[in-house]
Every structure is written in structure tokens, then in C-alpha cells.
C-alpha atoms as a PDB file:
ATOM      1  CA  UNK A   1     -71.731 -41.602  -2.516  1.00  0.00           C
ATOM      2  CA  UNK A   2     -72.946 -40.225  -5.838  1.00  0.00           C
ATOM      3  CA  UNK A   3     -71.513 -37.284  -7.271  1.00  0.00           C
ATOM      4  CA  UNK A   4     -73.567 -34.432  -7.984  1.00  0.00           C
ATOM      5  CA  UNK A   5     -74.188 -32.661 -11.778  1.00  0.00           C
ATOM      6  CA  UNK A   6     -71.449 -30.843 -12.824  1.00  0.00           C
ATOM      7  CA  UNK A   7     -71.289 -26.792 -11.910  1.00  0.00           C
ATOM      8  CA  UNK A   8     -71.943 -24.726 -14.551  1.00  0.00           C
ATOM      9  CA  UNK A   9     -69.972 -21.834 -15.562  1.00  0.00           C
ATOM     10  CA  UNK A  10     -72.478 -19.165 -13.604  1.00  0.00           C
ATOM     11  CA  UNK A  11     -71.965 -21.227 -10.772  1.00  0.00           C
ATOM     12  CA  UNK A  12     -68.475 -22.050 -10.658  1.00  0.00           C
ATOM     13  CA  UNK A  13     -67.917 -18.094 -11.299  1.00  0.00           C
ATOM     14  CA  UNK A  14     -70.225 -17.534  -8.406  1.00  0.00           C
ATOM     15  CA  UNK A  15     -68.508 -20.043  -5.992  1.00  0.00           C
ATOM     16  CA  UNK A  16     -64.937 -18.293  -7.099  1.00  0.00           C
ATOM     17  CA  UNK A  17     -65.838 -15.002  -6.396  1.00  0.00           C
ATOM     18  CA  UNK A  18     -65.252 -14.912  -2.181  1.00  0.00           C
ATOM     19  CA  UNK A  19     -61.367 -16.171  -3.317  1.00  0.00           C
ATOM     20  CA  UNK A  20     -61.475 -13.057  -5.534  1.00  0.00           C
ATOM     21  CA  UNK A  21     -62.755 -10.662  -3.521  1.00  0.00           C
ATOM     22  CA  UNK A  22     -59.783 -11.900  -0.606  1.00  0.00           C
ATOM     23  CA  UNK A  23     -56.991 -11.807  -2.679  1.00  0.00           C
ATOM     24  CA  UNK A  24     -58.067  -8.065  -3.872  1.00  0.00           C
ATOM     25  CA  UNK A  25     -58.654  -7.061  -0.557  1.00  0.00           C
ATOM     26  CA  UNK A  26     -55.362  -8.863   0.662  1.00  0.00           C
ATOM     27  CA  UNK A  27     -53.610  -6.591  -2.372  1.00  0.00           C
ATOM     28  CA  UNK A  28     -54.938  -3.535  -1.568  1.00  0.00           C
ATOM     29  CA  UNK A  29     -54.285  -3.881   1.986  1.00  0.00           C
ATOM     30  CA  UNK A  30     -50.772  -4.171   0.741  1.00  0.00           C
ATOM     31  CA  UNK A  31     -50.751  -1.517  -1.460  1.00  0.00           C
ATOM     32  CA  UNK A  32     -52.281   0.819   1.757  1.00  0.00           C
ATOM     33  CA  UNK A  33     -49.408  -0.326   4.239  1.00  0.00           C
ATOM     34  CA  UNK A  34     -46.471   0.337   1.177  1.00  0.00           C
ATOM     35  CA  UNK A  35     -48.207   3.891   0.649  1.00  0.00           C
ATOM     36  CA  UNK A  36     -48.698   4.629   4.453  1.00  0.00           C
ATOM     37  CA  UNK A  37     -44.534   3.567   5.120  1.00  0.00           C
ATOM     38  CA  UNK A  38     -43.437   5.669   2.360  1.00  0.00           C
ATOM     39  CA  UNK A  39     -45.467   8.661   3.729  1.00  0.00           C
ATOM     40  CA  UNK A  40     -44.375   8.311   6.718  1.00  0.00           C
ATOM     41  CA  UNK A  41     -40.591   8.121   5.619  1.00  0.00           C
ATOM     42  CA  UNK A  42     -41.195  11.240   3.867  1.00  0.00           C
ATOM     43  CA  UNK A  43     -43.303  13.412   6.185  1.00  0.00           C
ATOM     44  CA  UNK A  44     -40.444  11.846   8.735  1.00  0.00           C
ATOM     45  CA  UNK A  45     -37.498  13.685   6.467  1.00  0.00           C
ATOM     46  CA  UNK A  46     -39.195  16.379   6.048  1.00  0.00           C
ATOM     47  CA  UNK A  47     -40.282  16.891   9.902  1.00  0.00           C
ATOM     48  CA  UNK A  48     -36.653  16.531  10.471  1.00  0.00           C
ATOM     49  CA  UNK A  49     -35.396  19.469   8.229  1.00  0.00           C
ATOM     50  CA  UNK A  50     -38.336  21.600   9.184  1.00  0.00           C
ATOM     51  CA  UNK A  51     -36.998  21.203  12.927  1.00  0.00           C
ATOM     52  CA  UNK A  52     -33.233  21.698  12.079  1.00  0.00           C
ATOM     53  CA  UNK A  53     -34.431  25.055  10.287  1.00  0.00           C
ATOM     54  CA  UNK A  54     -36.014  25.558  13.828  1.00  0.00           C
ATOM     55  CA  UNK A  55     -33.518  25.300  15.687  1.00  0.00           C
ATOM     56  CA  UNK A  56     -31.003  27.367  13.413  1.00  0.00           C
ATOM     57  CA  UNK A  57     -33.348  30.302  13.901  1.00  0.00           C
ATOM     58  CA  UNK A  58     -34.267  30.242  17.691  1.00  0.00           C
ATOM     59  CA  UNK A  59     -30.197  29.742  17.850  1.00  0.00           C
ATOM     60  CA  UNK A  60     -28.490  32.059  19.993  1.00  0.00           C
ATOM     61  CA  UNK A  61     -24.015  32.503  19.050  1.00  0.00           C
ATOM     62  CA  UNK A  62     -21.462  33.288  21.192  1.00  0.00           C
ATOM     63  CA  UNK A  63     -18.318  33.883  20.381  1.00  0.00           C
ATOM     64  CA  UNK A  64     -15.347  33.272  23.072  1.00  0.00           C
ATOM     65  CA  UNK A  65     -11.439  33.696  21.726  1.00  0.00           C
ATOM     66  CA  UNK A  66      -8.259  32.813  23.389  1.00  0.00           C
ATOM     67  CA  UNK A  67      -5.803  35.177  23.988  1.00  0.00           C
ATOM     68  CA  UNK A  68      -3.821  36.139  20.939  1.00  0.00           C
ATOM     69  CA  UNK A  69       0.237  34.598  20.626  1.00  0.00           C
ATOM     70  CA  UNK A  70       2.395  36.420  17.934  1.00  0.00           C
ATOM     71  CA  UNK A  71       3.548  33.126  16.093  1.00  0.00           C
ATOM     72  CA  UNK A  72       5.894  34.883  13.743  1.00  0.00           C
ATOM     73  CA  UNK A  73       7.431  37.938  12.400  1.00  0.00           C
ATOM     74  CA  UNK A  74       9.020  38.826   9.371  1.00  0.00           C
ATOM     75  CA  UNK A  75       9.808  41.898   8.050  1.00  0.00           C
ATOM     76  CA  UNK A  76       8.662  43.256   4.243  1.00  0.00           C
ATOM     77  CA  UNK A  77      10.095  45.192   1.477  1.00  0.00           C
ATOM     78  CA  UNK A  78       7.323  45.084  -1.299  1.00  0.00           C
ATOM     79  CA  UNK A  79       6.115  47.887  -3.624  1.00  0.00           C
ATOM     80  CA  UNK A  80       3.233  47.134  -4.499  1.00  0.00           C
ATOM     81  CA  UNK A  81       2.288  47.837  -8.709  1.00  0.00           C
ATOM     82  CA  UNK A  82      -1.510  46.593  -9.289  1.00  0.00           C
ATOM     83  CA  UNK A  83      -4.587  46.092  -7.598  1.00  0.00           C
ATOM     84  CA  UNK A  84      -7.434  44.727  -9.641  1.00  0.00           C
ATOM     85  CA  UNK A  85     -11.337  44.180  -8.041  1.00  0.00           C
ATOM     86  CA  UNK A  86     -12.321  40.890  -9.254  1.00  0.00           C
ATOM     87  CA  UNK A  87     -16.219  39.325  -9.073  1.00  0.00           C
ATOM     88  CA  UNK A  88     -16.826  35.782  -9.968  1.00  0.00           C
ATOM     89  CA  UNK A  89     -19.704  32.887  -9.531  1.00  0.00           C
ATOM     90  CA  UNK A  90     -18.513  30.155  -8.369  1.00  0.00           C
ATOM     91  CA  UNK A  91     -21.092  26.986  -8.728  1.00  0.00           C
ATOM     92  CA  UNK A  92     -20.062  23.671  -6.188  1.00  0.00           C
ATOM     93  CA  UNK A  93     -21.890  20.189  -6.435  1.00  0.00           C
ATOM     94  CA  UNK A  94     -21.529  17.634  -4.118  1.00  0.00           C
ATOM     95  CA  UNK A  95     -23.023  14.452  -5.789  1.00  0.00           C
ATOM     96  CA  UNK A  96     -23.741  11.665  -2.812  1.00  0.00           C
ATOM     97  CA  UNK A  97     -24.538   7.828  -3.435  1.00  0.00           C
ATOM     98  CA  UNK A  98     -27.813   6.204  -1.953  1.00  0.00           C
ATOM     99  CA  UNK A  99     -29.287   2.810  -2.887  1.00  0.00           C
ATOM    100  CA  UNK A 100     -26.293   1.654  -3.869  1.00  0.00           C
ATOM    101  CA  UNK A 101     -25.739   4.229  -6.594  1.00  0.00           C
ATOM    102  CA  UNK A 102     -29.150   3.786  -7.761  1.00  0.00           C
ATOM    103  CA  UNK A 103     -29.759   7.377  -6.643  1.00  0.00           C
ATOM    104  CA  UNK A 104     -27.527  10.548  -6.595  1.00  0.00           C
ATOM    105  CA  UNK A 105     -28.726  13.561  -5.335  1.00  0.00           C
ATOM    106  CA  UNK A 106     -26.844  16.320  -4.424  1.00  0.00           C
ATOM    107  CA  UNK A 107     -25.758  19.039  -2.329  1.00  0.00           C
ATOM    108  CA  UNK A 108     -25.343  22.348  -4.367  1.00  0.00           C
ATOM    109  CA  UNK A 109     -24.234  25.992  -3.608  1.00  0.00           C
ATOM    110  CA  UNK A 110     -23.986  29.123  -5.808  1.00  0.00           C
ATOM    111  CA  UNK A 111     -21.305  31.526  -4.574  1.00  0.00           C
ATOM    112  CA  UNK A 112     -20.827  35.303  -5.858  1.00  0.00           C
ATOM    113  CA  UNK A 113     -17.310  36.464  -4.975  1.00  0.00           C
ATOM    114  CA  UNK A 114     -15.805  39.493  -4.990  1.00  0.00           C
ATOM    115  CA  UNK A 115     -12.217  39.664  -3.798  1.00  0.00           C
ATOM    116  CA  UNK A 116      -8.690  41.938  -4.564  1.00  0.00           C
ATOM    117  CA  UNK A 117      -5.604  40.515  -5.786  1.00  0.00           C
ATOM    118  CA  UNK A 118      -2.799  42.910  -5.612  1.00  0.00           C
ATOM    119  CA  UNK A 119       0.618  42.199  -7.284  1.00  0.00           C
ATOM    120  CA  UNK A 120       4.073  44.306  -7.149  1.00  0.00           C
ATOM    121  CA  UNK A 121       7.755  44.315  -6.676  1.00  0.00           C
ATOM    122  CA  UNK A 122       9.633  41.962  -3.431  1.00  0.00           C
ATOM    123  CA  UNK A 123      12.493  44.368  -3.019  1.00  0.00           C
ATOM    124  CA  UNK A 124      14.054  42.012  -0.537  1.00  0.00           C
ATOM    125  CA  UNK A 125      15.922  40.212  -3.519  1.00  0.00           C
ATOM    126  CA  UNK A 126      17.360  43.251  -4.688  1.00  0.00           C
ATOM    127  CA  UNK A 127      21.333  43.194  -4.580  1.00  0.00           C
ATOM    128  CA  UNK A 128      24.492  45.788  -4.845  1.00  0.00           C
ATOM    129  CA  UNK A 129      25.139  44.497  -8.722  1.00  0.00           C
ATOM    130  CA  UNK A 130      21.795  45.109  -9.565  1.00  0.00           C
ATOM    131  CA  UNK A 131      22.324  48.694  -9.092  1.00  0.00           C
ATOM    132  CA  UNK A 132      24.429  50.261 -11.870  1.00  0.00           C
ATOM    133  CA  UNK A 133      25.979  54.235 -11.453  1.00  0.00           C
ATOM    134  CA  UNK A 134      27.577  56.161 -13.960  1.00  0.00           C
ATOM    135  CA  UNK A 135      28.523  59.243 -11.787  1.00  0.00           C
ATOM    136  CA  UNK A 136      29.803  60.927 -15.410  1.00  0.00           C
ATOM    137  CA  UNK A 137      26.635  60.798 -17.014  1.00  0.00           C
ATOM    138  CA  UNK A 138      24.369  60.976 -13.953  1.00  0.00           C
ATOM    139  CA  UNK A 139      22.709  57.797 -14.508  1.00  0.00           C
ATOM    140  CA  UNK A 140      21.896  54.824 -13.292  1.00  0.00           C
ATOM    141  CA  UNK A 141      20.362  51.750 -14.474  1.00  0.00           C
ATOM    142  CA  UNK A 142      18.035  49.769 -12.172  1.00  0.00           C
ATOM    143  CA  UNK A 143      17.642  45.589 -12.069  1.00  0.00           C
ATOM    144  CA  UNK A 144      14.147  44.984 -10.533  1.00  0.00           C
ATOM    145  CA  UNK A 145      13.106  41.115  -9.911  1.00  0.00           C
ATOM    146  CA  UNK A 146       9.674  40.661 -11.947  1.00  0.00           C
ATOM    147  CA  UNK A 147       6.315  41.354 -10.471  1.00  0.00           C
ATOM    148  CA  UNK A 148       4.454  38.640  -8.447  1.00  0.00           C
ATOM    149  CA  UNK A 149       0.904  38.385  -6.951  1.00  0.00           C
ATOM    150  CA  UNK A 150       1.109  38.953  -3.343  1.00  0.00           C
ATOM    151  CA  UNK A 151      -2.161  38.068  -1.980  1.00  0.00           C
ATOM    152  CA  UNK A 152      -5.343  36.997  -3.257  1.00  0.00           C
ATOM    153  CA  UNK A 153      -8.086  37.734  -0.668  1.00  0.00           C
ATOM    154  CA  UNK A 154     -11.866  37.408  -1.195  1.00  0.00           C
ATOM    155  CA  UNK A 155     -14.074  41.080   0.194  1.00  0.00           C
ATOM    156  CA  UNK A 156     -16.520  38.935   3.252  1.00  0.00           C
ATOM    157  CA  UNK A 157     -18.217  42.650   2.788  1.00  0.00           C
ATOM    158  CA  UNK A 158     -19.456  41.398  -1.046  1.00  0.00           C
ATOM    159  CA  UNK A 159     -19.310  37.963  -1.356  1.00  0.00           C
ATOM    160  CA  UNK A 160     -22.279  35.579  -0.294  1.00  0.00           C
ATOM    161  CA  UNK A 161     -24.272  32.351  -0.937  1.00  0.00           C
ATOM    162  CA  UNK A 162     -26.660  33.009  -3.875  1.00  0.00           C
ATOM    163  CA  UNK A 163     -28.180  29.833  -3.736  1.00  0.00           C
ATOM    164  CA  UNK A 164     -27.854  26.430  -1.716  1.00  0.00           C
ATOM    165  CA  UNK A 165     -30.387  23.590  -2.747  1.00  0.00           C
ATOM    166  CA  UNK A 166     -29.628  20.521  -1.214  1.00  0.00           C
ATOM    167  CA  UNK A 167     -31.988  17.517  -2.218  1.00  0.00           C
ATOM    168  CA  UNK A 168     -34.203  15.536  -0.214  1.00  0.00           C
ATOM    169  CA  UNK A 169     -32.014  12.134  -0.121  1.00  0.00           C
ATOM    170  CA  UNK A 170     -28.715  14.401   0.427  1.00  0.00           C
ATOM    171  CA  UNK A 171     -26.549  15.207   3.497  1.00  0.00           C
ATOM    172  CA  UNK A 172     -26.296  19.118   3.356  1.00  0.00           C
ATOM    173  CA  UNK A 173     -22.471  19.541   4.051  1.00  0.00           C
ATOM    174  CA  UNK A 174     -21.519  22.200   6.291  1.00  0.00           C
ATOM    175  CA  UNK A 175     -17.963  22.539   4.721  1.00  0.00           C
ATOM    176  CA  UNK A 176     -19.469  22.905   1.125  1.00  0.00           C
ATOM    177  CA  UNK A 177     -19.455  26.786   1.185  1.00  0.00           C
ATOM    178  CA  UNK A 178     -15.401  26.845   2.755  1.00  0.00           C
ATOM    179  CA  UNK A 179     -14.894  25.122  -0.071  1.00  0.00           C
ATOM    180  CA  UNK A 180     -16.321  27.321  -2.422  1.00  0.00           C
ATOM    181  CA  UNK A 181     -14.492  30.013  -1.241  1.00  0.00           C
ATOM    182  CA  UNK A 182     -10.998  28.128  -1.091  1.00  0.00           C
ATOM    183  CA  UNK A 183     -11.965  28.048  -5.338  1.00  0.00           C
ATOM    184  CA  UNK A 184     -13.058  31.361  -5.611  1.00  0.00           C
ATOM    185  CA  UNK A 185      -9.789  32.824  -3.923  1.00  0.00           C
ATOM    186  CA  UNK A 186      -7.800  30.670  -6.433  1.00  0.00           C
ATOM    187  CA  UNK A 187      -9.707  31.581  -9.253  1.00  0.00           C
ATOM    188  CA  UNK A 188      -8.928  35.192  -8.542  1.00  0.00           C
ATOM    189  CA  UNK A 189      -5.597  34.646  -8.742  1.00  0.00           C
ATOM    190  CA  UNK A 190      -5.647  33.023 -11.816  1.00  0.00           C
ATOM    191  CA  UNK A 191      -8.481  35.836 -12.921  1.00  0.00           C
ATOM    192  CA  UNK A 192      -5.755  38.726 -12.415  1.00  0.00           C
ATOM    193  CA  UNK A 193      -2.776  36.858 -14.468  1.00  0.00           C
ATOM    194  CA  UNK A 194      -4.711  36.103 -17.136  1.00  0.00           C
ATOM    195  CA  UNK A 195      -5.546  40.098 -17.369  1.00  0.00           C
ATOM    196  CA  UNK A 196      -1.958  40.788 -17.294  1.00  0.00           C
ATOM    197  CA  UNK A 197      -1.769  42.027 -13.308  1.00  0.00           C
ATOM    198  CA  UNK A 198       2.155  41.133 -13.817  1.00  0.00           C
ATOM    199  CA  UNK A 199       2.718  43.601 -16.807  1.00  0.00           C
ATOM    200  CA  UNK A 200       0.463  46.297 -15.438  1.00  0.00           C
ATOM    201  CA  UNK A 201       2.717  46.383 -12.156  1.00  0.00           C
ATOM    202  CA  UNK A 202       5.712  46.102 -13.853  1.00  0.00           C
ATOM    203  CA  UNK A 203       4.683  49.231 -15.659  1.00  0.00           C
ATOM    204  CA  UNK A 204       3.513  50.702 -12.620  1.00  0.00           C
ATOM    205  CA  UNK A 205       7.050  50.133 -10.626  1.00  0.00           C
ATOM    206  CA  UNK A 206       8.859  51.362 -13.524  1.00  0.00           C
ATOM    207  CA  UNK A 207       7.318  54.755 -13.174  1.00  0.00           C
ATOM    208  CA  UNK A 208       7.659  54.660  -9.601  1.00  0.00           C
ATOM    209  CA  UNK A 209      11.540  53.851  -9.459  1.00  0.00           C
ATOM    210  CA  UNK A 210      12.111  56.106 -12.143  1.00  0.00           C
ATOM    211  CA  UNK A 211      10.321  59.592 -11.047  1.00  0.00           C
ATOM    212  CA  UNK A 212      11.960  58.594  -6.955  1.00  0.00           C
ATOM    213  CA  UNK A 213      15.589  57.847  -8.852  1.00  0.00           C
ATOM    214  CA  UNK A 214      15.037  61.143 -10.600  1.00  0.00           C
ATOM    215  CA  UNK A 215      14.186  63.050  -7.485  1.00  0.00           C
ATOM    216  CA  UNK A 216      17.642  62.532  -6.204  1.00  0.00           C
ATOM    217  CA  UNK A 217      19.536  64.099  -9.117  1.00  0.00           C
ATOM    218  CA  UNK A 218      19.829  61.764 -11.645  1.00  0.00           C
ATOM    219  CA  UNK A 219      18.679  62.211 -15.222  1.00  0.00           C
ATOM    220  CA  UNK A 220      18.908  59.254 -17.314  1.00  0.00           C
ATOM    221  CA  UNK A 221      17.012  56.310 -15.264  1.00  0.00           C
ATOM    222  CA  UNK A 222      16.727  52.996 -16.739  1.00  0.00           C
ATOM    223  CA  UNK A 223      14.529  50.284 -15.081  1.00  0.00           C
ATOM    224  CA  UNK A 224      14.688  46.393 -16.356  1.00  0.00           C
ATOM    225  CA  UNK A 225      13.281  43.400 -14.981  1.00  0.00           C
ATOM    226  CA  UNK A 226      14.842  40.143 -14.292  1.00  0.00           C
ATOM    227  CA  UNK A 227      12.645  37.200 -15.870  1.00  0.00           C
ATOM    228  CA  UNK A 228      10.091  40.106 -17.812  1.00  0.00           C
ATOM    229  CA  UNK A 229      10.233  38.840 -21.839  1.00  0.00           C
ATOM    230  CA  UNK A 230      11.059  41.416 -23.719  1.00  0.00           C
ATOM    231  CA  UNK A 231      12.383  43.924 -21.487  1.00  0.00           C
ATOM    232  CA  UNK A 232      16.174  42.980 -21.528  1.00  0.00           C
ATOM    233  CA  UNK A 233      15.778  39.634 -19.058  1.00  0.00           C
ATOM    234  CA  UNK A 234      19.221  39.554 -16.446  1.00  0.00           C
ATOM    235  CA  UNK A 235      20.442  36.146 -15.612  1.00  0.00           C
END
């Protein structure tokens, strides 16, 4: 056999151009079935949180409670000194791992809390020698233990989820919001020191003791408290 003329460049351009055209159909094809998953994935997350907000609202509650058992009792002897009304935002991420850390979205709430801390005096600790009477003189002088906070409790009335955003590739966590309220209810706490709720009750007992000691006849009434700086510490 004798081998033809050589192709020329039209021609060789012309026989290469099927090949082309298949590979660029065989990419785009490609590129349509990537696009059409990753649609799908999406529309499929989405479809799922749509329904999940569906079902929370056609939700009906109901409520059944067992019957109530008095675990303990114990008997108090407080006086209370302070109250203060304390508001506060508290902001809570929850930062997940997907792709193997390559992504990290997150689960975020926005809490405004409003709670009341109240502080005073546990009279419980108070003994005989604390108590001091000079018949003579008719007076008596008084050895309190220092203020405390009692109880820091958050108003349910008043506090409430600003915000929650939760992002597409994150697990919304139910116990995200209990746990903003656990910090909010320690923050108050810490809120109500740091404004002096311990001084401002210690003030308030004072006057308390002292205009109750005077009602029964006595005329000079001193008050102290044990572990107070500055106002004549008892160890």
C-alpha cells in the first residue's frame, strides 16, 4: 500500500474537531451532574428545616407532672439587706467541626436577662458571745456575721431569646439556650458584688438591728460585722 499526501493543518484541525466536541460535551455533562448533586443536597437541607419548622408549629404540648414528694426541710433565719434588678446580654456560640475542620459553622443565641439577686444577714450563726450587755449603761453591742448573696434567680417574666441563628452546616442544639441561662444567673451574681450588694446590706442590717435593739429600751446600739474590712473584723 502507498501512503497518501500528508494532511494539512485545515484538515487535520477538521478531522480533530469530533474528539473536541466529545470531550467538551463529556465535561459539561460533568459539570451538570456536580451542579444538579449539590442542589439537590441543598434544596434537601433546606426541605428538612423548612419541615422541622412545620412541625414545631402544628405541635400541640401537654404537660403531665407526678405527684409532688417534700425531699427536704430546713428551717431559715436570714434578714435579708439588698435586692438589686439586674439586666444583662448574654451572647453563646457553639462552633461545630465538618469536613474535617475544613468548615466551622455555628450555632449562636443572643439572650437578654433580667434577674434579682438579693443578699443579707444568715442569723443562724449568731451565738450568746456575740451579744454583748452593759445593763449600767443600757447598751449593747451586736456581732453580726457579714452579708452574703442568697440567691441569684433570673425574672422568666423578662428574659428571652433575642436572637438564635444557627448556620446551614450546623446542628441547632436544643440545650444551647439552658446554657445561656446557667451564665446569665452566674453573671448576676457576680454583677451584684461587683456593685457592692455586700456593703449596701451590711448598711441596711445595721439600721435594722439598731432601730429593733432600740425599740426595746436600749440607747447606745453598736452593730459590727465579723469578716467586714474596716468595721472592727471579730475573730
Amino acid at each position: 500500500m502507498t501512503a497518501g499526501p500528508p494532511l494539512t493543518e485545515p484538515a487535520r484541525a477538521q478531522a480533530a474537531a469530533p474528539q473536541k466536541k466529545a470531550r467538551w460535551r463529556a465535561l459539561l455533562w460533568v459539570c451538570f451532574g456536580a451542579s444538579l448533586l449539590t442542589l439537590g443536597a441543598v434544596l434537601g437541607i433546606l426541605a428538612f428545616r423548612a419541615w422541622q419548622r412545620f412541625e414545631q408549629r402544628g405541635s400541640s404540648m401537654e404537660i403531665e407532672a407526678s405527684p409532688s414528694v417534700i425531699s427536704a426541710v430546713r428551717d431559715l433565719a436570714r434578714l435579708e439587706g439588698a435586692e438589686f434588678q439586674i439586666e444583662r446580654v448574654i451572647s453563646l456560640k457553639d462552633k461545630q467541626s465538618r469536613f474535617f475542620g475544613l468548615v466551622e459553622p455555628e450555632d449562636a443565641i443572643l439572650l437578654v436577662a433580667s434577674g434579682t439577686v438579693v443578699a443579707g444577714v444568715d442569723l443562724s450563726t449568731l451565738s450568746e458571745s456575740d451579744v454583748v450587755i452593759d445593763p449600767a449603761r443600757r447598751a449593747v453591742n451586736i456581732t453580726l456575721p457579714s452579708s452574703t448573696v442568697f440567691a441569684a434567680r433570673l425574672d422568666n417574666q423578662r428574659t428571652f431569646v433575642f436572637k438564635r441563628d444557627t448556620d446551614l452546616l450546623a446542628e441547632r442544639r436544643d440545650s444551647l439556650e439552658t446554657r445561656a441561662r446557667q451564665e446569665a444567673e452566674k453573671s448576676l451574681a457576680s454583677a451584684a458584688e461587683e456593685g457592692k450588694i455586700v456593703d449596701r446590706s451590711n448598711a441596711s442590717v445595721r439600721r435594722t438591728v439598731e432601730t429593733l435593739v432600740r425599740s426595746l429600751g436600749y440607747r447606745v446600739v453598736t452593730v459590727t460585722f465579723r469578716g467586714a474590712p474596716g468595721d472592727g473584723e471579730k475573730k
